[in-house]
C-alpha atoms as a PDB file:
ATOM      1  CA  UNK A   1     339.162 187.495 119.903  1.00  0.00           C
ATOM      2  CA  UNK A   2     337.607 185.752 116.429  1.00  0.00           C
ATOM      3  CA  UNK A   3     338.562 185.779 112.973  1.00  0.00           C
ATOM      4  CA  UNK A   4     336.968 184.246 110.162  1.00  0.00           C
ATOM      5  CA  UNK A   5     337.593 182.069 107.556  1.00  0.00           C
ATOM      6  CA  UNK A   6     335.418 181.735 103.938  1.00  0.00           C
ATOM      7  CA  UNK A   7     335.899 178.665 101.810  1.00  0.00           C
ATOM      8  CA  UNK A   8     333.931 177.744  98.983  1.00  0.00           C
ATOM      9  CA  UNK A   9     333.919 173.577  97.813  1.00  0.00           C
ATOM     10  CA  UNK A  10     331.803 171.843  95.232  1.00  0.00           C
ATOM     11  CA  UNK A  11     331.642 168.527  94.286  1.00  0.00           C
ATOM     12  CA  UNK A  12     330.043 166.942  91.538  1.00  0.00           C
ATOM     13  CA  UNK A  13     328.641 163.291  93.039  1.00  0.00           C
ATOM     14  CA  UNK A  14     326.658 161.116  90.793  1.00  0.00           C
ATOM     15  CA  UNK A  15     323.766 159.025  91.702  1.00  0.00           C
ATOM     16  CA  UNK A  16     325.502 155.393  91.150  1.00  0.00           C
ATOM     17  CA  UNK A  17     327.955 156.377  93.732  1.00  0.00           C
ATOM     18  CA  UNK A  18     325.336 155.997  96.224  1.00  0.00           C
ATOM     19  CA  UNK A  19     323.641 153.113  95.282  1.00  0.00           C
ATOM     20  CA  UNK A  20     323.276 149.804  96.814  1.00  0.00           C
ATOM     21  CA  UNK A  21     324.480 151.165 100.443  1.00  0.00           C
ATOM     22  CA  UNK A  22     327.374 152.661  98.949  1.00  0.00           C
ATOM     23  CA  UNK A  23     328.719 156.424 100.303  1.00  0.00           C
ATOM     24  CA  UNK A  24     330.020 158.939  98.503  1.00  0.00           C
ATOM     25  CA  UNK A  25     332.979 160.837 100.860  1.00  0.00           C
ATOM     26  CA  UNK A  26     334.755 164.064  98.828  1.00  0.00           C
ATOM     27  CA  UNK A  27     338.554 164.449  99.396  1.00  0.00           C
ATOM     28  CA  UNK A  28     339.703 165.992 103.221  1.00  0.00           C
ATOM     29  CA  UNK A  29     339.955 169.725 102.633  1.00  0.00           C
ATOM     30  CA  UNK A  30     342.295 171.406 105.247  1.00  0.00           C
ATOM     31  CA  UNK A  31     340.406 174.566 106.690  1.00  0.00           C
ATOM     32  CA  UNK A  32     343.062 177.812 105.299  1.00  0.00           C
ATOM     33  CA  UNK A  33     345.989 177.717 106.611  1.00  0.00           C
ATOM     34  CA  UNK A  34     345.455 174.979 109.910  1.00  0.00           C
ATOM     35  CA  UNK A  35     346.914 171.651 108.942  1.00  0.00           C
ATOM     36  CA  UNK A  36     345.420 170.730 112.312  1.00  0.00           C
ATOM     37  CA  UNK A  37     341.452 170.954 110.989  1.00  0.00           C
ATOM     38  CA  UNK A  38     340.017 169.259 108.322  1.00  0.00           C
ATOM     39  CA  UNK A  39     336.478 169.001 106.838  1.00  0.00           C
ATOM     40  CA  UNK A  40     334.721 166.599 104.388  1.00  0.00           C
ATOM     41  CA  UNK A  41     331.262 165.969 102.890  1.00  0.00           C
ATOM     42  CA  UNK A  42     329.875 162.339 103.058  1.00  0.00           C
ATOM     43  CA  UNK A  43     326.702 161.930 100.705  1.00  0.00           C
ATOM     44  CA  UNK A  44     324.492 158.297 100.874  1.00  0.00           C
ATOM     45  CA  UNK A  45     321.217 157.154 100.527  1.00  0.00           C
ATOM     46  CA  UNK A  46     318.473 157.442 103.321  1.00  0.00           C
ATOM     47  CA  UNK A  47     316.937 154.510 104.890  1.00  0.00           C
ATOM     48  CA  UNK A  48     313.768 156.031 103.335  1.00  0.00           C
ATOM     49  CA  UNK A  49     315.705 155.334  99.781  1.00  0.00           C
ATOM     50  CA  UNK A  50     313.996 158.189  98.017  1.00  0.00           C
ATOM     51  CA  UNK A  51     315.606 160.767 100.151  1.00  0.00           C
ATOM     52  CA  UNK A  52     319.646 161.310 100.116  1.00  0.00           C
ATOM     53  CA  UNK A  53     321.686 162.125 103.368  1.00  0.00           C
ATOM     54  CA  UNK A  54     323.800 164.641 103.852  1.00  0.00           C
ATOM     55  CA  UNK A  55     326.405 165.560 106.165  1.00  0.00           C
ATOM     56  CA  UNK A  56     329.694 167.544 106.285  1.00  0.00           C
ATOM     57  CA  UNK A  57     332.398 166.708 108.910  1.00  0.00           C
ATOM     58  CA  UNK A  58     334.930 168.255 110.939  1.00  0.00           C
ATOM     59  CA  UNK A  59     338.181 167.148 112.558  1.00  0.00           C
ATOM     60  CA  UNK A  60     339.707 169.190 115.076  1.00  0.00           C
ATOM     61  CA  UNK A  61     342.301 169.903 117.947  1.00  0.00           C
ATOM     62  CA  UNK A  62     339.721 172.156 119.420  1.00  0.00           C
ATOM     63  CA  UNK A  63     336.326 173.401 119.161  1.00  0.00           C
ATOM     64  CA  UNK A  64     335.697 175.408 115.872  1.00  0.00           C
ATOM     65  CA  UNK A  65     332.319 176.604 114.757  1.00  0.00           C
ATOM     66  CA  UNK A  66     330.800 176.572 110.935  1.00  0.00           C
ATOM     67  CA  UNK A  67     328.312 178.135 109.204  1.00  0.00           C
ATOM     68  CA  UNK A  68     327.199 175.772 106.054  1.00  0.00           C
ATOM     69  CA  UNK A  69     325.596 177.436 103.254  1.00  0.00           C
ATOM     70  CA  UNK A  70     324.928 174.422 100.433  1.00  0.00           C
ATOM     71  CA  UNK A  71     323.104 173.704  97.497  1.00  0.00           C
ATOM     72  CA  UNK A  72     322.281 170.745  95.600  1.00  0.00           C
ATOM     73  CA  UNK A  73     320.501 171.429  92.061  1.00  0.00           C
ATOM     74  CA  UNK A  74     317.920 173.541  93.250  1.00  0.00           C
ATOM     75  CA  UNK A  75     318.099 172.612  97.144  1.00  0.00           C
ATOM     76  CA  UNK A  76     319.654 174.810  99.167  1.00  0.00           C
ATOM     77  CA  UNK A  77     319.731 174.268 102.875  1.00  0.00           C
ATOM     78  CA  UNK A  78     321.725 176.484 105.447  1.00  0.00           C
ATOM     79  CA  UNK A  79     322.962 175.290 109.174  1.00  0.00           C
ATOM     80  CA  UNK A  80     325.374 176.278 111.467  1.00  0.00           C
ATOM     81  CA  UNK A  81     326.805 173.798 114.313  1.00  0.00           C
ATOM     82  CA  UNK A  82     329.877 173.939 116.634  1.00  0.00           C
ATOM     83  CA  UNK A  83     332.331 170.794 116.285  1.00  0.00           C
ATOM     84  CA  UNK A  84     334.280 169.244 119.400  1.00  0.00           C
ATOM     85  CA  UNK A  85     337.331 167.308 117.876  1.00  0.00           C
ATOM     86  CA  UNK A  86     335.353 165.155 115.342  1.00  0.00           C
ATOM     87  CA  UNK A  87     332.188 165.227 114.207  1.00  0.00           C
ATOM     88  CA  UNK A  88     329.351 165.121 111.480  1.00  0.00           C
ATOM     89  CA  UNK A  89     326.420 167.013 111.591  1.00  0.00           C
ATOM     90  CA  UNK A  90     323.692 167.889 108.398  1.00  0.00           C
ATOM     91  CA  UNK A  91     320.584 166.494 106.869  1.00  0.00           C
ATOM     92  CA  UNK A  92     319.097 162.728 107.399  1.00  0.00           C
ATOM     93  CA  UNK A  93     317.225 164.006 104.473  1.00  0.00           C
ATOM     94  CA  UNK A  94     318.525 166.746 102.759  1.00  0.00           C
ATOM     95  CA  UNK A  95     316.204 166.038  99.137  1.00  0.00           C
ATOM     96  CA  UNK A  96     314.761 163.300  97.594  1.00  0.00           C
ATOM     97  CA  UNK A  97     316.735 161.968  94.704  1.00  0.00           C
ATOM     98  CA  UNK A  98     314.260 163.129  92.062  1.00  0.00           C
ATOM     99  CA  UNK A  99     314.899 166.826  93.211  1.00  0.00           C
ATOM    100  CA  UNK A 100     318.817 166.548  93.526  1.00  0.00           C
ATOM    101  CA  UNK A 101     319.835 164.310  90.910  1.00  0.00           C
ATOM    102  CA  UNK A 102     319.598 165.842  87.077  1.00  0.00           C
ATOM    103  CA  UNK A 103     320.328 162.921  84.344  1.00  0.00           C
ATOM    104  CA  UNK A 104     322.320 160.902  87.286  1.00  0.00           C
ATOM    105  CA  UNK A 105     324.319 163.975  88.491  1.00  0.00           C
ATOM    106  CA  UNK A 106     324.209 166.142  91.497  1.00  0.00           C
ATOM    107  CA  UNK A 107     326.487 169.728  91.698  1.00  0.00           C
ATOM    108  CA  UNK A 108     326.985 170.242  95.233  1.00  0.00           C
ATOM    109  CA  UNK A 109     327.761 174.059  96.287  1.00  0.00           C
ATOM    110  CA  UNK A 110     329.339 175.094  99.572  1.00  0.00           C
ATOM    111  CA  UNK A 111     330.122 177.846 101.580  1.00  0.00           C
ATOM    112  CA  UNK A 112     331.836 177.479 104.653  1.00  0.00           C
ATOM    113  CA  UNK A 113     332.453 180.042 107.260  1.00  0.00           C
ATOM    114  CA  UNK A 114     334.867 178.918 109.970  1.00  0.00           C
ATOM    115  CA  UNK A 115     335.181 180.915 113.174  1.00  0.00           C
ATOM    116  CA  UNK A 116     338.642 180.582 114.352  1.00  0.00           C
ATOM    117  CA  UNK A 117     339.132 181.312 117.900  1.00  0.00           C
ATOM    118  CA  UNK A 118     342.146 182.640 119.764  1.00  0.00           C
ATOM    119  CA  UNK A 119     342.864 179.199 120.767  1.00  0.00           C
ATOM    120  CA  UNK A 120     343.435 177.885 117.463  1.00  0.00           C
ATOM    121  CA  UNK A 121     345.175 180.964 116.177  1.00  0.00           C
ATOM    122  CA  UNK A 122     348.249 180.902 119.311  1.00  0.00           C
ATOM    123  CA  UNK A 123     349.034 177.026 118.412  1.00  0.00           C
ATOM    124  CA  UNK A 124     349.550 178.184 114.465  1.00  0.00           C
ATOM    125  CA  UNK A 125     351.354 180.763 115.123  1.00  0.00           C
ATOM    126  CA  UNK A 126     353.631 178.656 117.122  1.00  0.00           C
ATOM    127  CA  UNK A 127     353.942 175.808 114.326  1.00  0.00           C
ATOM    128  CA  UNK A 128     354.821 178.900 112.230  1.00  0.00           C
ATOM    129  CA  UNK A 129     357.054 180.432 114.740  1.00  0.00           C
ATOM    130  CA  UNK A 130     358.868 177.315 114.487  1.00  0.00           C
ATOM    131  CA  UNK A 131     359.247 176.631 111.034  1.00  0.00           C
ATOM    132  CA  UNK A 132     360.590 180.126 111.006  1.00  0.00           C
ATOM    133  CA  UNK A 133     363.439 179.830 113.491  1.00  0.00           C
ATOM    134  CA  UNK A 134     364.091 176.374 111.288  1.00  0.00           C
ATOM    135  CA  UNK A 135     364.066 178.365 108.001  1.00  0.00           C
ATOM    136  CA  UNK A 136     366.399 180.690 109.369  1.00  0.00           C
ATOM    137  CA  UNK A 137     368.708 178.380 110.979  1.00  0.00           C
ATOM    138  CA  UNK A 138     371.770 177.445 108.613  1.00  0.00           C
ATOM    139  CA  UNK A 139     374.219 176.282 110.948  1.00  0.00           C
ATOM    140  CA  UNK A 140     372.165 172.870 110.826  1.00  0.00           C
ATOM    141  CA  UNK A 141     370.822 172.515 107.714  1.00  0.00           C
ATOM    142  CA  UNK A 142     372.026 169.313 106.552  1.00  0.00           C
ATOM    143  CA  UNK A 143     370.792 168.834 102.783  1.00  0.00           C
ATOM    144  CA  UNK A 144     372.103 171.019  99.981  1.00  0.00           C
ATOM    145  CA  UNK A 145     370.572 171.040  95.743  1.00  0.00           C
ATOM    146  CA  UNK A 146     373.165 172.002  93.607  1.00  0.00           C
ATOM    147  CA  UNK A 147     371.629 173.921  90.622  1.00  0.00           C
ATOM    148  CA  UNK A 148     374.437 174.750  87.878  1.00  0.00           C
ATOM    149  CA  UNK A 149     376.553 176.618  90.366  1.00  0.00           C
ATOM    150  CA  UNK A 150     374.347 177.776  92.724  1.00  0.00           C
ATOM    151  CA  UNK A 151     373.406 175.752  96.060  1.00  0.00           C
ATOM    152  CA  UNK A 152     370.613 176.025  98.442  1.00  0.00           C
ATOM    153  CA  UNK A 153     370.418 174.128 102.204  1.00  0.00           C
ATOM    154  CA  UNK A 154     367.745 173.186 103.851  1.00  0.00           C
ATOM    155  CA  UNK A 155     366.776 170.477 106.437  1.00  0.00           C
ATOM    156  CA  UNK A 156     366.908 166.632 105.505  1.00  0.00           C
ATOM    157  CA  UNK A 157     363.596 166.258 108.538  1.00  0.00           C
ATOM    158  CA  UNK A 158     361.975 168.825 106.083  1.00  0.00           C
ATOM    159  CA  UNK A 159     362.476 167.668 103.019  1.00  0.00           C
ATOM    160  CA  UNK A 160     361.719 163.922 104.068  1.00  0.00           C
ATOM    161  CA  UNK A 161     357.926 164.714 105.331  1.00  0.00           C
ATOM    162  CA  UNK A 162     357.153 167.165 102.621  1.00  0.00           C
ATOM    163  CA  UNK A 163     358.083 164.307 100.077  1.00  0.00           C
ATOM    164  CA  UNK A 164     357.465 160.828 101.097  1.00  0.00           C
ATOM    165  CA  UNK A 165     359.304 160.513  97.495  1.00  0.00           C
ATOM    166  CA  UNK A 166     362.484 162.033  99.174  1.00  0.00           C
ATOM    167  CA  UNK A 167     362.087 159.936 102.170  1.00  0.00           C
ATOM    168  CA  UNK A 168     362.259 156.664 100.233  1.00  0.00           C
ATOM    169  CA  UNK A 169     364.704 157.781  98.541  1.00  0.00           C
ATOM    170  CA  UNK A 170     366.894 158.803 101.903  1.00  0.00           C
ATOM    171  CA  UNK A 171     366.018 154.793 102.979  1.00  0.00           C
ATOM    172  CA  UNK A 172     367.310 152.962 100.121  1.00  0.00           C
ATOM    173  CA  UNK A 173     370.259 155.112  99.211  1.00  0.00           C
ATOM    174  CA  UNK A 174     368.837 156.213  95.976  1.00  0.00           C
ATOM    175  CA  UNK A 175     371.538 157.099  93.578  1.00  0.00           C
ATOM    176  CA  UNK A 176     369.450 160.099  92.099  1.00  0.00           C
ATOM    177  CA  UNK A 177     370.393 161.150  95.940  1.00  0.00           C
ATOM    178  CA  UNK A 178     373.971 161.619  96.818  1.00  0.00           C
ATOM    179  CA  UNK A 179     373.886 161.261 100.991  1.00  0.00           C
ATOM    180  CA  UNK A 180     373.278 164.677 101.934  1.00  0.00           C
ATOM    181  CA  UNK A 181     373.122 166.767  98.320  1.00  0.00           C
ATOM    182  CA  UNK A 182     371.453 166.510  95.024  1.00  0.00           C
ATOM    183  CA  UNK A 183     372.291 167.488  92.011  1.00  0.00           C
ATOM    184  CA  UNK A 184     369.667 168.682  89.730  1.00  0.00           C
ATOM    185  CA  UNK A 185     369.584 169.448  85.770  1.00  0.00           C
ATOM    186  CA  UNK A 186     365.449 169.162  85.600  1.00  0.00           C
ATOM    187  CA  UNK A 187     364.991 172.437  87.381  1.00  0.00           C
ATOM    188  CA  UNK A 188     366.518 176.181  87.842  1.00  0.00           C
ATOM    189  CA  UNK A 189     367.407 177.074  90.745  1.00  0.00           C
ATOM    190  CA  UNK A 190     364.013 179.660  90.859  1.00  0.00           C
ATOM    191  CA  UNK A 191     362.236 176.582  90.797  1.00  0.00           C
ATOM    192  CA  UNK A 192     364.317 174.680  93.356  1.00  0.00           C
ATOM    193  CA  UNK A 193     364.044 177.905  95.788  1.00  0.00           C
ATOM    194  CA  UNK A 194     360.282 178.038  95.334  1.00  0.00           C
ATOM    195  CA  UNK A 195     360.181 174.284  96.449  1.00  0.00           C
ATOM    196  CA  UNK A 196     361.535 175.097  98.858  1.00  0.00           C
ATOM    197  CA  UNK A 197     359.657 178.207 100.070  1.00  0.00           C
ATOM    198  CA  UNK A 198     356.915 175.961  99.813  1.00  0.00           C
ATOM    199  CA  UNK A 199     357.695 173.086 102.305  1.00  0.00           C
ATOM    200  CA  UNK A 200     359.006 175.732 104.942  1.00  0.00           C
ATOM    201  CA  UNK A 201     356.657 178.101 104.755  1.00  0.00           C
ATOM    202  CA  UNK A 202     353.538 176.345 103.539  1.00  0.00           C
ATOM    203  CA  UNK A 203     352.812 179.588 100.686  1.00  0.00           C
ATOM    204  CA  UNK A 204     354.014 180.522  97.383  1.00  0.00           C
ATOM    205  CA  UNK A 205     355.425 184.151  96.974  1.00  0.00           C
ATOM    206  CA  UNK A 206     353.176 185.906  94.410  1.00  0.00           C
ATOM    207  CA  UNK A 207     355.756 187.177  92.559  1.00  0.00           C
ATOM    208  CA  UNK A 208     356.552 183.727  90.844  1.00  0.00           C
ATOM    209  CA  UNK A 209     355.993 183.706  87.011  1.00  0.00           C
ATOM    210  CA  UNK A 210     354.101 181.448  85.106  1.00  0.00           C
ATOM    211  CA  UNK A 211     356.973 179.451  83.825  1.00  0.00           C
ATOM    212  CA  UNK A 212     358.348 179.115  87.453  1.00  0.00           C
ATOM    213  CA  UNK A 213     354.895 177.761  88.314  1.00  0.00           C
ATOM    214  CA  UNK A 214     354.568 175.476  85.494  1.00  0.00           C
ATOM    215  CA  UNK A 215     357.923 173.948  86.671  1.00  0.00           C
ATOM    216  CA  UNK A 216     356.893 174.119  90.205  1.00  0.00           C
ATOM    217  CA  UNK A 217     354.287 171.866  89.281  1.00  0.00           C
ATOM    218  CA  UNK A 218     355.970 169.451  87.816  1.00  0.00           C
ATOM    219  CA  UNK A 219     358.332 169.242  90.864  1.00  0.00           C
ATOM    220  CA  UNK A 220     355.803 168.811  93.301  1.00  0.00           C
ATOM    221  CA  UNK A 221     354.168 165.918  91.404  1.00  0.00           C
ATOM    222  CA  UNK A 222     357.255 163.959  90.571  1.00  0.00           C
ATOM    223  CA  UNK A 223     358.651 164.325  94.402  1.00  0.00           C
ATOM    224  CA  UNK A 224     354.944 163.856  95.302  1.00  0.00           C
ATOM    225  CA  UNK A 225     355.046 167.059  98.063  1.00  0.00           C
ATOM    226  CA  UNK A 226     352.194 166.970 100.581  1.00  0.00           C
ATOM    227  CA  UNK A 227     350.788 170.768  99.980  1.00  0.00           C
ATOM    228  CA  UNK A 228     351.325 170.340  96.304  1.00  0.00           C
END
């Protein structure tokens, strides 16, 4: 059995970028919820150097299959390929410059539609399965925030690779860290618990209000978390 998956990614790439052999890559984008599978757009000039190549890639644990609906200016192109680990596939020559390029920019539009299989589907819901028993599991958590009066525990392994701000910090003995507990006056403890919802579980509850967000925010950036 097959589910699917609907992102949408644009990019705005401008024509210097791919000048002079140079190639323009967008960020990795992980595909929904599968830390496993990522996918990213590369953009150059052709060897015919009017036309511009285009090609979106795809790294894998398995075999997943996309549909790529894009449009550059007024060039749209559609295709739909099945990836085996790593891959790129797309368009030697997608558009000459003169039709993609508008005073130096380019707006690039995608939809993606990733079939997930069964396959990929069983090994997340085993990470998660995991994470789960770990969430759950306070006999061994071994870090502890103290907010005002109120403490929360979680897992030092947890905290240290959601935060490679935390994990320096857990190397050099630094004193903002007291061994296994911190003591924090920045945040509320709403904030501290949504933290760390968010390296457990990977999802924000939607109940969180703006203010918790805003604070949330500014947690993840100073601690640098990975699905900030």
């Amino acid at each position: 059995m097959a589910f699917e998956i609907v992102q949408k990614f644009s990019e705005f790439i401008v024509e210097s970028d791919i000048s002079d052999s140079k190639r323009f890559t967008t960020p990795k984008q992980q595909v929904g919820a599968f830390d496993d599978y990522l996918f990213w757009i590369e953009c150059y000039t052709c060897d015919d150097p009017q036309y511009v190549s285009i090609y979106l890639n795809v790294s894998s644990l398995s075999s997943i299959t996309v549909k790529w609906v894009s449009c550059g200016n007024s060039v749209t192109r559609t295709l739909e390929h099945t990836y085996v680990n790593y891959g790129g596939f797309g368009y030697p020559k997608y558009g000459t410059k003169a039709e993609l390029f508008k005073h130096g920019f380019m707006k690039l539009d995608s939809t993606l539609t990733f079939t997930i299989t069964s396959k990929m589907s069983e090994g997340f819901k085993l990470r998660a399965l995991t994470v789960k028993y770990l969430w759950e599991d306070d006999e061994f958590k071994d870090f502890t925030f103290h907010v005002g009066r109120l403490r929360l525990k979680m897992h030092k392994c947890i905290l240290s690779t959601a935060s490679p701000v935390f994990a320096s910090m857990f190397r050099t003995h630094n004193p903002e860290v007291l061994g296994d507990m911190m003591f924090t006056r920045d945040y509320g403890y709403k904030v501290i618990e949504a933290a760390v919802d968010l390296m457990y579980k990977r999802e924000l509850n939607a109940d969180l209000t703006v203010k918790t967000l805003l604070n949330l925010y500014r947690f993840s950036k100073k601690y640098e978390l990975v699905d900030e």
